[in-house]
Protein backbone atom coordinates (compact mmCIF):
# COMPACT_ATOMS: atom_id res chain seq x y z
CA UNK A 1 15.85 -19.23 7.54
CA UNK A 2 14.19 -15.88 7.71
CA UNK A 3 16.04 -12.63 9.25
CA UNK A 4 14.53 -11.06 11.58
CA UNK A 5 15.41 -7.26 12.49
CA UNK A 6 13.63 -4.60 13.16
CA UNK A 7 12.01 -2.22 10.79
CA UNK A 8 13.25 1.05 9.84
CA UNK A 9 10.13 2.54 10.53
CA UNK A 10 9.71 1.10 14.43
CA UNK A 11 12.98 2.78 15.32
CA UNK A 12 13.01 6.49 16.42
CA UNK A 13 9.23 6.80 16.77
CA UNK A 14 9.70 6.30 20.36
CA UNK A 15 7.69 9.66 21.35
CA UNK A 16 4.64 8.70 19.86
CA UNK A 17 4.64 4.74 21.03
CA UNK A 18 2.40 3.57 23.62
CA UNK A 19 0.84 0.61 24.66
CA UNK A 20 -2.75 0.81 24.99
CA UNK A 21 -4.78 -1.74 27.04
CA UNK A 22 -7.04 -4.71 25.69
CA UNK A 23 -10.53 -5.02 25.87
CA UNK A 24 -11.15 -6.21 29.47
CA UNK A 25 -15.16 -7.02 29.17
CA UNK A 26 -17.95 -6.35 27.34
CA UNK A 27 -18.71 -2.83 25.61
CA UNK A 28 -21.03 -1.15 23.54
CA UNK A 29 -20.22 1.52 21.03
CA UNK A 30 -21.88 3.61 17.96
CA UNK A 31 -19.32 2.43 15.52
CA UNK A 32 -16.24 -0.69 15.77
CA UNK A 33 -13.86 -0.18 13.61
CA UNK A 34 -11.54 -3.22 13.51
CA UNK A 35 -8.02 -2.45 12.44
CA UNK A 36 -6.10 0.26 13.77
CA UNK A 37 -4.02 0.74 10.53
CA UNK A 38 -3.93 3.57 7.97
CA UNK A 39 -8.01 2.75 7.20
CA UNK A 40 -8.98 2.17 10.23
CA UNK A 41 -7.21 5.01 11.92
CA UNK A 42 -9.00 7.07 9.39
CA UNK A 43 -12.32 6.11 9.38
CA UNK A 44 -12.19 7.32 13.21
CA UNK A 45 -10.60 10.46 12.01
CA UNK A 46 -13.14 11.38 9.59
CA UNK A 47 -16.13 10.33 11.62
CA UNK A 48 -15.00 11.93 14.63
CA UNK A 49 -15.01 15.23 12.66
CA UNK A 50 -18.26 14.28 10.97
CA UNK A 51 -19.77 13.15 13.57
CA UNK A 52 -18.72 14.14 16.46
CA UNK A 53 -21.13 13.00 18.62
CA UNK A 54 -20.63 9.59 17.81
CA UNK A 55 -18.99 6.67 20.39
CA UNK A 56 -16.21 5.47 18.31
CA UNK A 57 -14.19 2.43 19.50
CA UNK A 58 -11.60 0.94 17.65
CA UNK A 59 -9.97 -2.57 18.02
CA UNK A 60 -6.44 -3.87 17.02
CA UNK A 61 -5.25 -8.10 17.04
CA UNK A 62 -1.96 -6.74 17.59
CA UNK A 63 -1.04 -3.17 18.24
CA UNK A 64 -1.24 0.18 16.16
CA UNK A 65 0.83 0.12 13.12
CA UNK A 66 1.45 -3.67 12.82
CA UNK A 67 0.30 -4.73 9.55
CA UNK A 68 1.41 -2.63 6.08
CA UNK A 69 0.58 0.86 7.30
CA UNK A 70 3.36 0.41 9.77
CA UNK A 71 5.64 -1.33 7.00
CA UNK A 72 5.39 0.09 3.80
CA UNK A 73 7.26 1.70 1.26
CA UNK A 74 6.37 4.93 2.41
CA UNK A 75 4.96 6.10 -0.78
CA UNK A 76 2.05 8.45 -0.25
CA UNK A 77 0.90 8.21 -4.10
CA UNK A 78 -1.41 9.01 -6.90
CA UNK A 79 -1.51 5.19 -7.99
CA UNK A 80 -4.85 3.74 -8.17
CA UNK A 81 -5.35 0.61 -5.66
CA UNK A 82 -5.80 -1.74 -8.70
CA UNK A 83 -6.63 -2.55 -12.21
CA UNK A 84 -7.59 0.68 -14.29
CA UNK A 85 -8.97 -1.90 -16.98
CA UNK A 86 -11.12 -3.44 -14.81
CA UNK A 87 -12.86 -0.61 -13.18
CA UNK A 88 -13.56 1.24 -16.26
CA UNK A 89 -15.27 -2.29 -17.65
CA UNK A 90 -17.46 -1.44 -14.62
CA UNK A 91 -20.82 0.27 -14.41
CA UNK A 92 -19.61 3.69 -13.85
CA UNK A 93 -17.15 3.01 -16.55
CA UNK A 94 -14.66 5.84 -18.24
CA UNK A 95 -15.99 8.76 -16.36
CA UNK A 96 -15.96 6.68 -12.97
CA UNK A 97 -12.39 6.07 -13.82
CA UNK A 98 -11.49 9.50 -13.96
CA UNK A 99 -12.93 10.27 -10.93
CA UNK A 100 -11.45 7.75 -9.33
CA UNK A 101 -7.93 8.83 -10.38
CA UNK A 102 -8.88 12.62 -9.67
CA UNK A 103 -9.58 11.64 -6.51
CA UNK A 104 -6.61 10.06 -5.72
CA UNK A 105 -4.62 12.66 -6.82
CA UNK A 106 -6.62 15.11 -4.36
CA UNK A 107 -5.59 12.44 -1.71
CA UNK A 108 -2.12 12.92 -1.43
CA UNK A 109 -2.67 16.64 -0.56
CA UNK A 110 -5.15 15.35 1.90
CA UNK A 111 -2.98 13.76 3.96
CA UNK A 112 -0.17 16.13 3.82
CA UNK A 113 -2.67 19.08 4.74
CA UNK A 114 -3.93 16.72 7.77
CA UNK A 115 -0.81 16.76 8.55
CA UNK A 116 0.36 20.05 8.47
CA UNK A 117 -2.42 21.24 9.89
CA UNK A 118 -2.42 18.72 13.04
CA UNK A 119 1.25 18.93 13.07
CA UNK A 120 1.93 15.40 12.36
CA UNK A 121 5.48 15.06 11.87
CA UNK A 122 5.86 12.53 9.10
CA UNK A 123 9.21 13.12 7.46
CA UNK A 124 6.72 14.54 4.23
CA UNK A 125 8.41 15.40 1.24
CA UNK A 126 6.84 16.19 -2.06
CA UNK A 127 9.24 14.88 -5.10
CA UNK A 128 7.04 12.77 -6.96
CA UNK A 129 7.29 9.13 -8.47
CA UNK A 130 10.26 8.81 -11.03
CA UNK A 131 10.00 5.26 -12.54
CA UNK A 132 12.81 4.26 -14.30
CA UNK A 133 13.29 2.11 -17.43
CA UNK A 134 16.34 -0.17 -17.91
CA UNK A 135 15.75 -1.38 -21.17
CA UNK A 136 14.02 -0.25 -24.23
CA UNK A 137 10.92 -3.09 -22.92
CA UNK A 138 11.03 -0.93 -19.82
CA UNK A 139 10.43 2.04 -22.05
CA UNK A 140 7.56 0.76 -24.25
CA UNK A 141 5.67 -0.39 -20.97
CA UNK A 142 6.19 3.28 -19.94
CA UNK A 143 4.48 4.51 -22.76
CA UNK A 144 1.89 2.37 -22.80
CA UNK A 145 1.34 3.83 -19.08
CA UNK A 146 1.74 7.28 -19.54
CA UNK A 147 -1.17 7.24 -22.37
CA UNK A 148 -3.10 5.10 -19.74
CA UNK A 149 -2.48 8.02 -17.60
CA UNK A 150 -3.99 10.88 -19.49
CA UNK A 151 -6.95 8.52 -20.55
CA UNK A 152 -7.58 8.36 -16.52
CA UNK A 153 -7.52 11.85 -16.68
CA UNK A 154 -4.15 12.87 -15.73
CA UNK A 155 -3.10 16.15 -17.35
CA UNK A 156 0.32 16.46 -19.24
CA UNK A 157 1.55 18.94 -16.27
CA UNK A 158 1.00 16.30 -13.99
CA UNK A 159 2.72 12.90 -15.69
CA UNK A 160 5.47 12.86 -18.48
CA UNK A 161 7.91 10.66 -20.35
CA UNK A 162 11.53 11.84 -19.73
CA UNK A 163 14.69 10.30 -21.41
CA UNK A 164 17.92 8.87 -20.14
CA UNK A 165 19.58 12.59 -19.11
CA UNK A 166 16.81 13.44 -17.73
CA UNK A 167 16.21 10.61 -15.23
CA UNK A 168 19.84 10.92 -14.67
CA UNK A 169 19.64 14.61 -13.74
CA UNK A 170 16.79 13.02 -11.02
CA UNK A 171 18.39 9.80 -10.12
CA UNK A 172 21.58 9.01 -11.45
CA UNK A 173 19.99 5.35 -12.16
CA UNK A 174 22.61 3.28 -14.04
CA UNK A 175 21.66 2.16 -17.50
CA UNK A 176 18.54 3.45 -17.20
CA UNK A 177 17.18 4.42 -21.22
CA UNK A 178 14.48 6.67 -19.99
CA UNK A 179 11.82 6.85 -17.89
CA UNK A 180 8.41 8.57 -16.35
CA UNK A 181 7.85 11.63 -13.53
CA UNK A 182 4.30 11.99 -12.03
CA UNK A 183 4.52 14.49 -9.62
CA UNK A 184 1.31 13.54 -7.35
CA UNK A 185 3.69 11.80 -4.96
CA UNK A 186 5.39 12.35 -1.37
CA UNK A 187 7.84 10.24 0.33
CA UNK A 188 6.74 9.87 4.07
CA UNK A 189 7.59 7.66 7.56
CA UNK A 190 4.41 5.37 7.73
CA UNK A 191 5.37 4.34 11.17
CA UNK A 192 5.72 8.39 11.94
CA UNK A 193 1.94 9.01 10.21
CA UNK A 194 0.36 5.78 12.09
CA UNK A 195 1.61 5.84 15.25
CA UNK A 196 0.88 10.10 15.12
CA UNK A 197 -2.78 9.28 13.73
CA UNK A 198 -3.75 7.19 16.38
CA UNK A 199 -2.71 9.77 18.94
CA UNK A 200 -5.04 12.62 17.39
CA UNK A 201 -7.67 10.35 17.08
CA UNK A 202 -7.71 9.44 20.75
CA UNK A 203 -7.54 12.90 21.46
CA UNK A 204 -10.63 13.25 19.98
CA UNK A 205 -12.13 10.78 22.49
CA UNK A 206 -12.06 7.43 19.95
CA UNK A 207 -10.96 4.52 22.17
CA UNK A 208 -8.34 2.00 20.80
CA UNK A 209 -8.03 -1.48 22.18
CA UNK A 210 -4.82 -3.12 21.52
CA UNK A 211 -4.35 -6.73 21.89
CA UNK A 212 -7.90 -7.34 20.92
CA UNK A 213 -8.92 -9.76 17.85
CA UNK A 214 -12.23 -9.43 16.73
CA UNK A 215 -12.99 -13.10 15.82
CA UNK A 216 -16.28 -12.89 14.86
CA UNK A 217 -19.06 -9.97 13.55
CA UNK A 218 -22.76 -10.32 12.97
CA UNK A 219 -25.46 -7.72 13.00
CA UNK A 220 -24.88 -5.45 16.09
CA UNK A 221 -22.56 -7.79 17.55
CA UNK A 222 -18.73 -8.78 17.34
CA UNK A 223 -16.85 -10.79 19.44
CA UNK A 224 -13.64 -10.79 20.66
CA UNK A 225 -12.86 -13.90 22.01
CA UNK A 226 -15.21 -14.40 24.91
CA UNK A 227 -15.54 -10.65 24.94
CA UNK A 228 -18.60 -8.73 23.24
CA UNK A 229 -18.89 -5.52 21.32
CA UNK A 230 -22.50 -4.29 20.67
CA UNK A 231 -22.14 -1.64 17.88
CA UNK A 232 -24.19 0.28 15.67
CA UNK A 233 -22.25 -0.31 12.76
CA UNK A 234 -19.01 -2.37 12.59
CA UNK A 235 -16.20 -1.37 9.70
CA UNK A 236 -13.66 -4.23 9.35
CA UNK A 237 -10.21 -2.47 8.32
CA UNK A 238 -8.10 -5.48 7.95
CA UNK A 239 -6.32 -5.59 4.75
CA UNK A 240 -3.59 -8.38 4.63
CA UNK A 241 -5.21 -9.85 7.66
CA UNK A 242 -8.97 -9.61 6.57
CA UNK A 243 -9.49 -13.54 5.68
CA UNK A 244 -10.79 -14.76 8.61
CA UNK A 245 -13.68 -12.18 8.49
CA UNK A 246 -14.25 -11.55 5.08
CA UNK A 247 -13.30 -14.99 3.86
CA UNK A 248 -10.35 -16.73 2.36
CA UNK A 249 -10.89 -16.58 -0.95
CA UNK A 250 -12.06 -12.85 -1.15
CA UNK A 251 -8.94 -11.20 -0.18
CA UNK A 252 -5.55 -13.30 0.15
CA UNK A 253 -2.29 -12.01 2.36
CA UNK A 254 0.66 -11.10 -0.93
CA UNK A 255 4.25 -10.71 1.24
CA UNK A 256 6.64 -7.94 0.44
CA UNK A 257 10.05 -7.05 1.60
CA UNK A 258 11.94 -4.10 2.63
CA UNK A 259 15.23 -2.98 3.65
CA UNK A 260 16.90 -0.09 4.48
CA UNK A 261 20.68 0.34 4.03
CA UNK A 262 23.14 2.14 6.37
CA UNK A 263 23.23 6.05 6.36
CA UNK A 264 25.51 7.28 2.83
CA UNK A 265 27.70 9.65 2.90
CA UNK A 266 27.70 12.93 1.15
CA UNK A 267 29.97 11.65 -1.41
CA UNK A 268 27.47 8.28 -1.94
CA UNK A 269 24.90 11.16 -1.95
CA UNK A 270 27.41 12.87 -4.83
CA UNK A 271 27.12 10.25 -7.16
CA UNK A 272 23.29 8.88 -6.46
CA UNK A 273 21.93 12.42 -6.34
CA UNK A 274 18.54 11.83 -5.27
CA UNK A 275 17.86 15.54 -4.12
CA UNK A 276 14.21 15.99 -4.30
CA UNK A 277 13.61 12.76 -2.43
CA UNK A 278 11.55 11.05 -5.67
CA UNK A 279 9.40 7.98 -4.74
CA UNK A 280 11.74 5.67 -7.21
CA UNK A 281 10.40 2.71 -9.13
CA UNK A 282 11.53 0.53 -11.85
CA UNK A 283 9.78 -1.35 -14.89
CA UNK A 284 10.67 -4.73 -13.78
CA UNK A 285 7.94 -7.21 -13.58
CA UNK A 286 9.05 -7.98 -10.46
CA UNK A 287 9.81 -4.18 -9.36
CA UNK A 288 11.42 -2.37 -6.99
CA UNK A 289 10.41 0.69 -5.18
CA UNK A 290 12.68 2.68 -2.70
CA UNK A 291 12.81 6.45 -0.96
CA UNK A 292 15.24 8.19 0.29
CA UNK A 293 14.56 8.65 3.83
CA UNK A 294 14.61 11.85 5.82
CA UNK A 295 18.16 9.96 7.58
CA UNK A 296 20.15 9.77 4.68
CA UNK A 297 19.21 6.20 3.86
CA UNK A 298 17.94 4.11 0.93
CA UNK A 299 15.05 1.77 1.96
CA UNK A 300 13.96 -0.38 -1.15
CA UNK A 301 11.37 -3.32 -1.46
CA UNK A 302 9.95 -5.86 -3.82
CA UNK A 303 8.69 -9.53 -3.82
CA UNK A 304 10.68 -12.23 -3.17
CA UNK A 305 8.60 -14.79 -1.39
CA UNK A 306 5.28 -13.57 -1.58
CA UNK A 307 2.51 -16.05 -0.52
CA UNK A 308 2.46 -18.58 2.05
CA UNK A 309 -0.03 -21.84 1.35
CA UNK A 310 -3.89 -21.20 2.99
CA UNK A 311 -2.75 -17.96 3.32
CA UNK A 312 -0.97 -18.15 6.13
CA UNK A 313 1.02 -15.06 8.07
CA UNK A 314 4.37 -15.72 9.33
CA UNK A 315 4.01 -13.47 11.93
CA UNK A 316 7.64 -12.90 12.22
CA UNK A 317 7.68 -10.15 9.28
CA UNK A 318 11.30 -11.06 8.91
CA UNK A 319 13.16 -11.00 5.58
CA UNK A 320 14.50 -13.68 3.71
CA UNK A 321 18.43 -13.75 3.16
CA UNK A 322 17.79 -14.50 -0.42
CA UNK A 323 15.24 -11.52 -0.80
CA UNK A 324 17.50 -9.43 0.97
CA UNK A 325 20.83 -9.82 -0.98
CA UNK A 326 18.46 -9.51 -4.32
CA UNK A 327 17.43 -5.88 -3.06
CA UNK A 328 21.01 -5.28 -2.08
CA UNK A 329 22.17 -6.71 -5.49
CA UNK A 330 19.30 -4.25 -7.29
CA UNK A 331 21.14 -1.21 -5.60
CA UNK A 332 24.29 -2.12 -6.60
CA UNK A 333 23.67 -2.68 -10.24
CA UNK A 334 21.72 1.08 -10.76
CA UNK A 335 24.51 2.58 -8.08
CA UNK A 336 27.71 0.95 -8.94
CA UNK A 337 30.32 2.33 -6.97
CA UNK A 338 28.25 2.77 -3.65
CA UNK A 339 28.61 0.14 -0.95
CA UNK A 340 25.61 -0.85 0.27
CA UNK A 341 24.43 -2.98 3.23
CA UNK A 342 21.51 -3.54 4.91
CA UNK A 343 21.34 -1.86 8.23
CA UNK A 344 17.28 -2.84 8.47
CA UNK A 345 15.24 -6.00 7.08
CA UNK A 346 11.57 -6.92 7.41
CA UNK A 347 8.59 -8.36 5.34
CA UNK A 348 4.80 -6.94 5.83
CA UNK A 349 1.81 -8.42 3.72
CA UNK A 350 -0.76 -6.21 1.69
CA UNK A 351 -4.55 -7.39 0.96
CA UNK A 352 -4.92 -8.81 -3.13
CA UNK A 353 -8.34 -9.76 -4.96
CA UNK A 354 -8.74 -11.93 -7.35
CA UNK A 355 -9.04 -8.91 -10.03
CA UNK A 356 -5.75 -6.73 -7.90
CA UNK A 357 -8.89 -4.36 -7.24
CA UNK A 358 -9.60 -2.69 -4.00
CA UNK A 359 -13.34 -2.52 -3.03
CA UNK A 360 -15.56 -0.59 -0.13
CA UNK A 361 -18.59 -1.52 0.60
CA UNK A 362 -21.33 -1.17 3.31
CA UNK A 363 -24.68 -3.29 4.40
CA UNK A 364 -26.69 -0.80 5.66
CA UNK A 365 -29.36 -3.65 6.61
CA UNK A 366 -26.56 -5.24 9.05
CA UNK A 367 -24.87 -1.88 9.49
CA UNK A 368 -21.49 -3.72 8.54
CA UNK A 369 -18.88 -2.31 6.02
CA UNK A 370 -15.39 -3.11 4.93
CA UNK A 371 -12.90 -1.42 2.73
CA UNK A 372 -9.80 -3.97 1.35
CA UNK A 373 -7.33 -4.83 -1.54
CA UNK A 374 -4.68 -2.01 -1.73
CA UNK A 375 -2.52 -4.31 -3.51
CA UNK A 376 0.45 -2.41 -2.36
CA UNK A 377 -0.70 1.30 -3.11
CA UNK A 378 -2.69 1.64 -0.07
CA UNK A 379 -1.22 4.94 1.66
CA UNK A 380 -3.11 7.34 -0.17
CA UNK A 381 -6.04 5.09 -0.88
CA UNK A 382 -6.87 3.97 2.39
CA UNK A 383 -7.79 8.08 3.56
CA UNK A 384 -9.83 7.94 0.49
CA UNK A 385 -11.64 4.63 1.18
CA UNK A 386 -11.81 5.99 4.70
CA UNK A 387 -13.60 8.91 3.42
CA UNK A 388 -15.85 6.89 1.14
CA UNK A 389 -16.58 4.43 3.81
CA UNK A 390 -17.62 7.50 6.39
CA UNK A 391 -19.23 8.76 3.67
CA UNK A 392 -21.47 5.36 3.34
CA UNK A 393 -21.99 5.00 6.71
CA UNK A 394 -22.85 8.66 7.45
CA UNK A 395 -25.53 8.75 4.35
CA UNK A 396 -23.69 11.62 2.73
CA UNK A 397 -24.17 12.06 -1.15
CA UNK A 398 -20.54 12.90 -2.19
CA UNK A 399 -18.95 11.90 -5.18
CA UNK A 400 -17.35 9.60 -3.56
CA UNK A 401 -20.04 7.08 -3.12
CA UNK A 402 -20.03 6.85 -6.79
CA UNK A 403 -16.92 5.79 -7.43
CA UNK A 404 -16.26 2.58 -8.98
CA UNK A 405 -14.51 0.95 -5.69
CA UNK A 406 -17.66 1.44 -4.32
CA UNK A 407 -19.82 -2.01 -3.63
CA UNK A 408 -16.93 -3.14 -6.16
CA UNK A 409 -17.23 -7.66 -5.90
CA UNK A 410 -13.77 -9.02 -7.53
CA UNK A 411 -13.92 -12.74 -8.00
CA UNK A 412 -12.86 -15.17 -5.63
CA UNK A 413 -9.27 -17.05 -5.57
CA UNK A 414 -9.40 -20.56 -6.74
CA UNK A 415 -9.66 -23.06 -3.44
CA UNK A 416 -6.18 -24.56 -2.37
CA UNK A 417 -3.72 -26.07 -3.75
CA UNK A 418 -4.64 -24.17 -6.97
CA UNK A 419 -3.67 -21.15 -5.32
CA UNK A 420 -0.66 -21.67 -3.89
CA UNK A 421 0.08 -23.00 -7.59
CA UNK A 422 -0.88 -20.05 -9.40
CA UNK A 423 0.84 -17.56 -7.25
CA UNK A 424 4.04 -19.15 -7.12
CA UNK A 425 3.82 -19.96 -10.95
CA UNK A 426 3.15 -16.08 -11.58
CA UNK A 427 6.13 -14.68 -9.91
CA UNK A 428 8.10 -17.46 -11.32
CA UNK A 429 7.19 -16.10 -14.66
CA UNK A 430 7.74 -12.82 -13.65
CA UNK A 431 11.36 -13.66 -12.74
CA UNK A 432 11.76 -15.44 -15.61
CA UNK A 433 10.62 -12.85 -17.75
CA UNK A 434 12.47 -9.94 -16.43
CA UNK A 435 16.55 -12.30 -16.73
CA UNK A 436 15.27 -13.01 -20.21
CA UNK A 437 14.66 -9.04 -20.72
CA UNK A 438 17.82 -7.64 -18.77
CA UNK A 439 20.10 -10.50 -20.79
CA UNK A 440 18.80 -10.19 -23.93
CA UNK A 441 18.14 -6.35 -24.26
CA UNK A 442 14.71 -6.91 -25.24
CA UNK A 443 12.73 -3.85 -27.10
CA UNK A 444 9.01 -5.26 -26.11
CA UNK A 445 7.27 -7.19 -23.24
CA UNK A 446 8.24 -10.82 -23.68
CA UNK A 447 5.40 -13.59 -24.15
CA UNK A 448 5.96 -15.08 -20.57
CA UNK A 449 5.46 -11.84 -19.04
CA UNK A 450 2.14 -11.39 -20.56
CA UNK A 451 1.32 -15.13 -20.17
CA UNK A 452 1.71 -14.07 -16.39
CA UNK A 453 -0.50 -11.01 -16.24
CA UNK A 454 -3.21 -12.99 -17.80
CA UNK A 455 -2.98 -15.89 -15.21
CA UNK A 456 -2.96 -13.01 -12.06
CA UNK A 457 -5.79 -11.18 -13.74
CA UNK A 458 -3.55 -7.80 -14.30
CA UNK A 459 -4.32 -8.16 -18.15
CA UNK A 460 -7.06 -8.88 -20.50
């Protein structure tokens, strides 16, 4: 049985919630965008400054916010949307790499400068990405990721190793044996920056259709149902939910779940510290990542149950109670001595490739793009694949359009039931790997763990 509550991030956003009307008969537009999530919302954004001139429609299945931008982790982040390795092996190579991580370095201040400047009130707080170590494995992955770092161009101001009284100083994590601070990180309300984002983009004239699944696009056309949208160009924004356009096999839904525990008290807040709101992580294979909210909360995720077979969606988005008292179980071991519950519980799925790599692309011959594949770091990403995408479709020669997400084609997933095989045997691994690490004090990265990178494509 699956919880179902609501999320942390649909409560108090009341002031910015509306409910926008369907698409009632046929329309014709300049540019579709189809998914009014982070992407989506973006693309209109950027083209509506670019371009102003330019009839901008966008349509949502559900309504604004529902898939990961409106359930995340809240982590507006430097992290690249996929494997480094894999898009340096590309044709832009090293130097594309570095530009790639520049730029999403520069996107983090994007947003928050969008935001300040539009006065978007997100709950935005600057403290940067502390990722903890609990064991001296931890550690050695750390270091191999800090010098992967500074090869992508990060500079030694930016990212650095810290040890065990130094995290503690941060985040009084317990056991922790060291760990790593990259400061290109803010902790903000993704329902807050969605639900605001929409607003200014309809301010601007861009038209957003709730309740309105686009079920089919060809060249000039897309259908809703028995409804039809003649565009110019059409920009499918999907993510999690982009199978049924972009196929299957291209981009599969990966499940993760969140809670957020009851407000702590000052004396929790004693003993935790916590005080410049750090976007926390550990080095588990099957990590966790948490922020303290602008409330006085601690909302954590991870993956419990990621994939569903074919791909299916529960559309719930509830949490399972197992997944649930394993987050709540987490907390407790790196805060013992703080009671925890969970006040919030819900589930949200992220877009994977084959290769974990994000890719944005656009026919200019059919005047269709896409941009997917976050794999779970899409909040700064998806304003700089909205940017890119704009970019594409506006025939502006940026940097940008070089960059090596650009016309990026991962593999596709095996058919099913290989995998729903792999994916469950992965995590498995991944569990398995991490008890044997935490029991055993291990000082490197056991053989199952890397056995299980190299069957989900994160490794050579």
């Amino acid at each position: 049985m699956t919880a179902q509550t609501p999320s942390l991030w649909d409560t108090g956003v009341e002031q910015w919630t509306k409910v926008r009307p369907a698409l009632g008969s046929d329309i014709s537009c300049d540019v579709l965008v189809v998914g009014a999530g982070y992407t989506g919302l973006w693309t209109a954004y950027y083209l509506s400054e670019l371009a102003p001139h330019l009839d901008i429609v966008v349509a949502e299945a559900e309504r604004v916010g529902y898939g990961a931008s409106g359930r995340n982790g809240g982590w507006l982040s430097y992290l690249v949307p996929g494997n480094r390795q894999v898009y340096e092996k590309g044709p832009r190579g090293h130097e594309g790499l570095v530009r790639l991580q520049r730029q999403m370095v520069d996107a983090v201040d994007e947003v928050l400068d969008v935001a300040d400047r539009s006065g978007l009130a997100i709950d935005a707080r600057k403290g940067g990405n502390l990722v903890v170590a609990p064991n001296e494995a931890g550690m050695a992955r750390l270091r191999l990721r800090y010098a992967a770092d500074l090869r992508a161009g990060m500079a030694t101001d930016e990212v650095r190793m810290l040890t065990a009284a130094e995290v503690a100083e941060r985040v009084d994590v317990a056991g922790a044996v060291g760990g790593l601070y990259a400061e290109a990180c803010a902790r903000i309300h993704p329902g807050k920056l969605v639900r605001q984002l929409a607003d200014l983009v309809e301010s601007r004239g861009v038209r957003i259709f709730e309740r309105t699944r686009i079920t089919d696009v060809e060249e000039g056309v897309a259908r809703s149902h028995h409804l039809r949208v003649q565009a110019g160009s059409t920009l499918i924004c999907t993510e999690g939910f982009s199978g049924p356009l972009l196929g299957r096999r291209n981009v599969i839904p990966i499940r993760s779940t969140m809670i957020a525990t009851q407000q702590l008290g000052d004396a929790d807040w004693e003993r935790i510290g916590w005080q410049e709101a750090e976007c926390l992580s550990d080095t588990s294979h099957t990590f966790i990542y948490a922020q303290r909210t602008a409330d006085g909360r601690i909302a954590v995720g991870g993956r419990g149950k990621p994939y569903e077979f074919g791909s299916r969606i529960d559309e719930r988005q509830g949490c399972h109670p197992q997944v649930e008292q394993a987050l709540l179980d987490r907390l407790t071991q790196y805060f013992p001595g703080v009671r925890f519950r969970a006040d919030h519980a819900w589930s949200g799925v992220l877009g994977v490739s084959r290769d974990w790599c994000a890719s944005v692309r656009y026919d200019r011959a059919s005047s269709v793009g896409s941009s997917v594949g976050y794999a779970g770091h899409g909040v700064a990403a998806a304003n700089l694949a909205a940017r890119t995408l704009v970019d594409l479709v506006l025939g502006r020669d940026t940097e940008r359009v070089a960059l090596p997400l650009v016309d990026h084609r991962p593999p596709r997933w095996e058919p099913e039931p290989i995998r729903w095989v792999g994916v469950q045997t992965m995590y498995r691994l991944f569990r398995t790997a991490d008890a044997r690490e935490e029991k055993r004090g291990a000082t490197s990265t056991s053989l199952i763990a890397r056995a299980a990178g190299k069957l989900a494509g994160l490794s050579p």
